[in-house]
Protein backbone atom coordinates (compact mmCIF):
# COMPACT_ATOMS: atom_id res chain seq x y z
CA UNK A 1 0.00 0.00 0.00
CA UNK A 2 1.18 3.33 -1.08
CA UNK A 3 1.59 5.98 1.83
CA UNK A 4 0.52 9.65 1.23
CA UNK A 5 2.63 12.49 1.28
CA UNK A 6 2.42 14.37 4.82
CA UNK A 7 0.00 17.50 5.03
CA UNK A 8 3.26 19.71 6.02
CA UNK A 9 4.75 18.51 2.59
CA UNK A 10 2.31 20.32 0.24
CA UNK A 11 3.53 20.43 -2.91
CA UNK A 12 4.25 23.90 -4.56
CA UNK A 13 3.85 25.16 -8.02
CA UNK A 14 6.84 27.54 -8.28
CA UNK A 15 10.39 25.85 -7.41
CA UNK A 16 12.61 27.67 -5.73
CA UNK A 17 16.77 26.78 -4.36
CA UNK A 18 17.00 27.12 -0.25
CA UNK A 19 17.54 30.40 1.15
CA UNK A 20 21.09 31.56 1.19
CA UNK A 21 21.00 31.52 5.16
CA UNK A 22 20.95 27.25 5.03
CA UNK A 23 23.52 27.56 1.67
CA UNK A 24 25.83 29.79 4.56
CA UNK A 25 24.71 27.13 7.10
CA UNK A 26 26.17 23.70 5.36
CA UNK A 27 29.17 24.12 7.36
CA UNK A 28 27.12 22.54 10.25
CA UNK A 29 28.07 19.23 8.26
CA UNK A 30 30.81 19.43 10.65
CA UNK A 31 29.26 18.82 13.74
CA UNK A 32 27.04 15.79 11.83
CA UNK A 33 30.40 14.10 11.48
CA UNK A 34 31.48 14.53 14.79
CA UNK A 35 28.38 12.75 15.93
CA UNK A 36 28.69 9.90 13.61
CA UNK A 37 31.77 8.99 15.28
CA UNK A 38 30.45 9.96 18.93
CA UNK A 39 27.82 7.07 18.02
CA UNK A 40 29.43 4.84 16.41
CA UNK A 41 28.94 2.26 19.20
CA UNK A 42 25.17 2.84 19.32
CA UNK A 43 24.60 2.76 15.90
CA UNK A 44 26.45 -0.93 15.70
CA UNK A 45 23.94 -1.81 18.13
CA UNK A 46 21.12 -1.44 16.03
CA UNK A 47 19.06 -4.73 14.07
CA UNK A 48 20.80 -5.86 11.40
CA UNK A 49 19.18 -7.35 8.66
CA UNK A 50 19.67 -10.69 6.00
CA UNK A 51 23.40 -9.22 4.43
CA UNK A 52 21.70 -8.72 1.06
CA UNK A 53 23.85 -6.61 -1.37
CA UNK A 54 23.69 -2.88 -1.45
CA UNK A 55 24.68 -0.29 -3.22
CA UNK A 56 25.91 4.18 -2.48
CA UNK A 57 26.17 6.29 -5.11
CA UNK A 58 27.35 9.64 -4.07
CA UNK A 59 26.27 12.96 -4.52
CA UNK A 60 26.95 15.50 -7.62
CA UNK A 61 30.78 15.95 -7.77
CA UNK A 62 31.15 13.26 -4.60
CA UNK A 63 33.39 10.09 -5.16
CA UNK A 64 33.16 6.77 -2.91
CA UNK A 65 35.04 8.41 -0.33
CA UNK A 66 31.91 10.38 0.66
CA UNK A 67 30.04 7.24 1.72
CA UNK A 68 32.68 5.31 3.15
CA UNK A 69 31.21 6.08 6.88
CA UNK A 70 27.94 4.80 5.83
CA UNK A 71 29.50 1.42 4.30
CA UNK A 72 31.27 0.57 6.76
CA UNK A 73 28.51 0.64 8.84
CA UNK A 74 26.38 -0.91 6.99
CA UNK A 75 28.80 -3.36 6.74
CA UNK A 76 28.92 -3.82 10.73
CA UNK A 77 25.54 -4.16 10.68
CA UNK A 78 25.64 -7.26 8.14
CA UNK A 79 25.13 -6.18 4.83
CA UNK A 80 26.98 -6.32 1.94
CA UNK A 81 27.82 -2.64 1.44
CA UNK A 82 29.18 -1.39 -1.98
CA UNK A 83 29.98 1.53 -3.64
CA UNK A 84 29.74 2.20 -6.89
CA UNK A 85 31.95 1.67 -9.39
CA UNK A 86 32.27 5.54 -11.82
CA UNK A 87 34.41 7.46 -9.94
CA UNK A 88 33.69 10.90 -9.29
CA UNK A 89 29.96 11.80 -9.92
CA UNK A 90 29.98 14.54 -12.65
CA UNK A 91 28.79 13.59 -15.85
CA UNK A 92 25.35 11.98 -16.55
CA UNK A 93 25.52 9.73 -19.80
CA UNK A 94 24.65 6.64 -21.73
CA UNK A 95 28.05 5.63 -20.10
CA UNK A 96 27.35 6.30 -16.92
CA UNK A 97 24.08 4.50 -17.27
CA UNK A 98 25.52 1.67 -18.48
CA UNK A 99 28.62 1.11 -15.90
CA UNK A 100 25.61 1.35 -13.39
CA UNK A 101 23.23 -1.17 -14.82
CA UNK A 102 26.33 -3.41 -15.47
CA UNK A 103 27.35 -3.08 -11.82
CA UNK A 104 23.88 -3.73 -10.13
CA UNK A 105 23.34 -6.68 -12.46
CA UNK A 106 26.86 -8.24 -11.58
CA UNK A 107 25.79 -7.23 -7.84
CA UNK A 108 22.41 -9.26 -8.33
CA UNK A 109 24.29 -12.51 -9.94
CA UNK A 110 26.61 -12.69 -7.58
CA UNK A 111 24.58 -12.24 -4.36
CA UNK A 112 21.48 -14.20 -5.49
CA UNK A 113 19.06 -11.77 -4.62
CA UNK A 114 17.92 -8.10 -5.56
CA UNK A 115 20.20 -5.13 -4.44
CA UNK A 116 19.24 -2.33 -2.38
CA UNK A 117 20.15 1.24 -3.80
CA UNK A 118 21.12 4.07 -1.47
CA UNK A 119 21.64 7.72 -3.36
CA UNK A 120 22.82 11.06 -1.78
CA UNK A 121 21.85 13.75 -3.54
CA UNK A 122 21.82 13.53 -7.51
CA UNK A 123 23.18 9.46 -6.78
CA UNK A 124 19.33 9.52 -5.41
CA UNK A 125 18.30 10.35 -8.58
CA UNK A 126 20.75 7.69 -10.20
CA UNK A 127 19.37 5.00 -8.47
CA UNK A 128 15.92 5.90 -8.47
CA UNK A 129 15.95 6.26 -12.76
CA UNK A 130 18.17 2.77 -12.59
CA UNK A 131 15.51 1.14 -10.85
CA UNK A 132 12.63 2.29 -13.18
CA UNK A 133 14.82 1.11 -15.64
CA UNK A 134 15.37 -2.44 -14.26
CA UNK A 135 12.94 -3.06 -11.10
CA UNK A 136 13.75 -6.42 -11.69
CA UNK A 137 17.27 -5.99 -9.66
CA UNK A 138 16.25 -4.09 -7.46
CA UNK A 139 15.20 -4.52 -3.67
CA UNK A 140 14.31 -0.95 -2.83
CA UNK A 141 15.55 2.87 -3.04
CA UNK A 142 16.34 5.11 -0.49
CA UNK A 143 17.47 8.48 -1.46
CA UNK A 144 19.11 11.10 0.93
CA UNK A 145 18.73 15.32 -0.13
CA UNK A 146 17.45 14.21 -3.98
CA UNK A 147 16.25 16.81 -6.27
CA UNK A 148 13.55 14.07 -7.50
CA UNK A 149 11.46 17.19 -9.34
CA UNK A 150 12.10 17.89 -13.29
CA UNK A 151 12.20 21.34 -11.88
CA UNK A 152 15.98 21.80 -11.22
CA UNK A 153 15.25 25.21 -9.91
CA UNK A 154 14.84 23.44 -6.92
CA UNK A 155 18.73 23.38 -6.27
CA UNK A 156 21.35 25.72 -6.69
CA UNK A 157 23.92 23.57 -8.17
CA UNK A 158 21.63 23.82 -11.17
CA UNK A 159 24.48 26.34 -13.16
CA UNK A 160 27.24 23.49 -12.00
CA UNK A 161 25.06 20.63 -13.15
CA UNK A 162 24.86 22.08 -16.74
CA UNK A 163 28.39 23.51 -17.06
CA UNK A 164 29.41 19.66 -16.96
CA UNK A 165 26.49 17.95 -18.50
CA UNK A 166 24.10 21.07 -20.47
CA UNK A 167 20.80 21.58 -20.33
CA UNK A 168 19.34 18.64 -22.19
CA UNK A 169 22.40 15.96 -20.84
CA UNK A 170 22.27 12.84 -22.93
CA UNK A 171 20.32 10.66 -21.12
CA UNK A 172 17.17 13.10 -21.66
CA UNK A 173 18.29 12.86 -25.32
CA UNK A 174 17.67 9.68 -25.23
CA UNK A 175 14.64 9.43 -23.82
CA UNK A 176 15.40 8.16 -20.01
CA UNK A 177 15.50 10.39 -17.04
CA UNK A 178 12.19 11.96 -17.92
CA UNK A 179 9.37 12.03 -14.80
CA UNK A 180 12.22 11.86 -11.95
CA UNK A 181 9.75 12.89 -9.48
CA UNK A 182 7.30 9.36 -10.31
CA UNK A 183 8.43 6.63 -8.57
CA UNK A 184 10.34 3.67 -9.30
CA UNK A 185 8.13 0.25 -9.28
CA UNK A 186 9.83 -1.07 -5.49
CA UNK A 187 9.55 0.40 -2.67
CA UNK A 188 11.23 3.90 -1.91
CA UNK A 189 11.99 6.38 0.70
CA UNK A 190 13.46 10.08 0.66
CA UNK A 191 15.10 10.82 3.38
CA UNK A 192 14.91 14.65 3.44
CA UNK A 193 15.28 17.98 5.76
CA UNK A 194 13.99 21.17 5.59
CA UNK A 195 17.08 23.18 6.38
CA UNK A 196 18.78 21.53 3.35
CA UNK A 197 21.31 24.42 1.91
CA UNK A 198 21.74 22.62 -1.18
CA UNK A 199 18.27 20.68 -2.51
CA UNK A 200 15.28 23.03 -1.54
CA UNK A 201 13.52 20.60 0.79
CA UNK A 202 10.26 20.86 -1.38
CA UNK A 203 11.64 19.12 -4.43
CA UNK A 204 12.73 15.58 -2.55
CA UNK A 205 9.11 15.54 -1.54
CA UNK A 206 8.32 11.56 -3.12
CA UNK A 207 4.45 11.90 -4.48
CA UNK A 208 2.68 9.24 -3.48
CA UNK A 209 2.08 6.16 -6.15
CA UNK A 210 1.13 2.95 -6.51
CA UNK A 211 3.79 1.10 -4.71
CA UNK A 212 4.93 2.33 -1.23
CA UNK A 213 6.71 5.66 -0.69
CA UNK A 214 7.33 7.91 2.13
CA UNK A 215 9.00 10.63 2.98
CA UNK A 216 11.14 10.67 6.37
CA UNK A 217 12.36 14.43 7.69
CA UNK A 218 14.93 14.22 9.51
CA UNK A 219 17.79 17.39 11.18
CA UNK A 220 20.22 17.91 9.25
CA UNK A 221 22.36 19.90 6.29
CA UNK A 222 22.39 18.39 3.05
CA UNK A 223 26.07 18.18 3.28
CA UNK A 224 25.78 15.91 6.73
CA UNK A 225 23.28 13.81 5.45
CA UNK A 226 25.57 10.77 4.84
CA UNK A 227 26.31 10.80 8.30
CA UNK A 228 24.03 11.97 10.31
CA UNK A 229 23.04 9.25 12.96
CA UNK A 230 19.63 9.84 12.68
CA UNK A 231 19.50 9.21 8.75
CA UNK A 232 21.36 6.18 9.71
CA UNK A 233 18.91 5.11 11.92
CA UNK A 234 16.50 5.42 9.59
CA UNK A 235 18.10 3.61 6.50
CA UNK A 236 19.52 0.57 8.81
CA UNK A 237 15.01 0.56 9.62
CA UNK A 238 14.25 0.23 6.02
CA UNK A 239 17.29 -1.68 4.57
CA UNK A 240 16.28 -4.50 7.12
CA UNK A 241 12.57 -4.97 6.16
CA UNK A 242 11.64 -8.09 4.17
CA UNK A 243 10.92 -8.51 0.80
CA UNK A 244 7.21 -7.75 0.24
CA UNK A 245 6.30 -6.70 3.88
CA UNK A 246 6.92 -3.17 3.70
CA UNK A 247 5.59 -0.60 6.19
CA UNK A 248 5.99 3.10 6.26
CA UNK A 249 8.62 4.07 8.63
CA UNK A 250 8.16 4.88 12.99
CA UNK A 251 11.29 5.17 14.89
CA UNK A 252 10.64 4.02 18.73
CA UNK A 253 9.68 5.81 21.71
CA UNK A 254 13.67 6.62 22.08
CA UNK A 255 14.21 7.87 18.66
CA UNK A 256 11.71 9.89 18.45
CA UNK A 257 12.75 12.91 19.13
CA UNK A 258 15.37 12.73 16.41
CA UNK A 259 12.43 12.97 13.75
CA UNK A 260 10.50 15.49 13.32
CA UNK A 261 6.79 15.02 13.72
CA UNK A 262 5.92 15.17 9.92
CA UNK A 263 8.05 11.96 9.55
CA UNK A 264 4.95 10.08 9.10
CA UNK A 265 2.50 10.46 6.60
């Protein structure tokens, strides 16, 4: 069953980037990190899950060393953590595309099972497109800060984004990429916060659709959000849910005050 999105996350008609007070504010990142490390032990306390394969894809202009905190603890926490396998993320092409699809498919063989895809930022987008474009290897999507409206006015890396790759990159060309803000066929979560300095917090809103999606708020900068223990408590939830018995996410009576009330829909 599909969830709805949250009265507080009302969609709007015009797009707009975040205010230049949370762009001046990413620095906070800092302090994310910082607790990452200060929880550590906690956060290898919490439920593991069946060590199924999953895959980060970083953020625009990231490499794998952005998500090497998460991985390794998603790896202490069982799973079969991977990063992805293009370098730096910059350019969005048939290429790119293809090093992905070949990586998730070697990923499925290899593990026996469907793989789990975890995006920050524009990897959100990444994985969610991949998906659409083979739900048959995948085991859900979770992205983090993902401008997952056609709008791009939504962010203000839009000038960056089409120095490197234009306005129409080649994967529009060719027909793909199109709808970003429908959702793939599995289940999926965006993991999102409303002092975001990079994604305007509006367009990582996931409408809702005929499979499940939700949308979980959580504190945080856009730039933190790959470490920030409560987004980690909150993917190590949903990565650890069976196959076909998905339910929107509640953190417990001790997390809950890391979420902020609209978590739920």
């Amino acid at each position: 069953m599909a969830s709805a999105a949250p009265a507080d996350f009302a969609f709007e008609t015009t797009a707009r980037p975040p205010s230049p007070f949370w762009a001046l504010a990413e620095g906070r990142a800092i302090f994310e990190f910082g607790a990452f490390y200060m929880t550590r032990g906690y956060l290898s306390t919490l439920k593991g899950g069946d060590g199924h394969a999953v895959m980060v894809l970083p953020g625009f202009m990231a490499s794998n060393s952005s998500t090497a905190p998460m991985r390794r603890l998603l790896k202490r926490l069982g799973y079969d953590a991977h990063g992805w396998d293009s370098g730096r993320n910059v350019r969005i092409d048939n290429a790119l595309v293809e090093r992905l699809r070949t990586q998730v498919t070697r990923l499925h063989e290899e593990s026996g099972g469907k793989v789990s895809l975890i995006g920050w930022s524009l990897g959100g987008v990444l994985a969610r497109e991949l998906t659409k474009m083979h739900p048959e290897l995948v085991r859900t999507v979770i992205s983090l800060g993902s401008p997952i409206s056609d709008d791009r006015n939504h962010t203000n890396a839009r000038r960056l984004f089409e120095f490197f790759n234009g306005e129409e990159p080649e994967v529009l060309k060719d027909g793909n990429f199109e709808g970003l803000n429908d959702a793939p066929p599995v289940p999926t979560t965006s993991i999102l916060t409303k002092t975001d300095g990079v994604v305007h917090w509006r367009g990582s809103v996931q409408h809702p659709a005929d499979t499940p999606t939700e949308n979980i708020e959580v504190y945080a900068s856009h730039i933190g959000l790959g470490v920030n223990p409560s987004v980690m408590i909150a993917i190590a939830d949903r990565l650890r849910q069976e196959e076909g018995s998905w339910k929107p996410f509640e953190p417990s009576l001790a997390q809950r005050w890391m979420f902020p009330k609209t978590v739920l829909s």
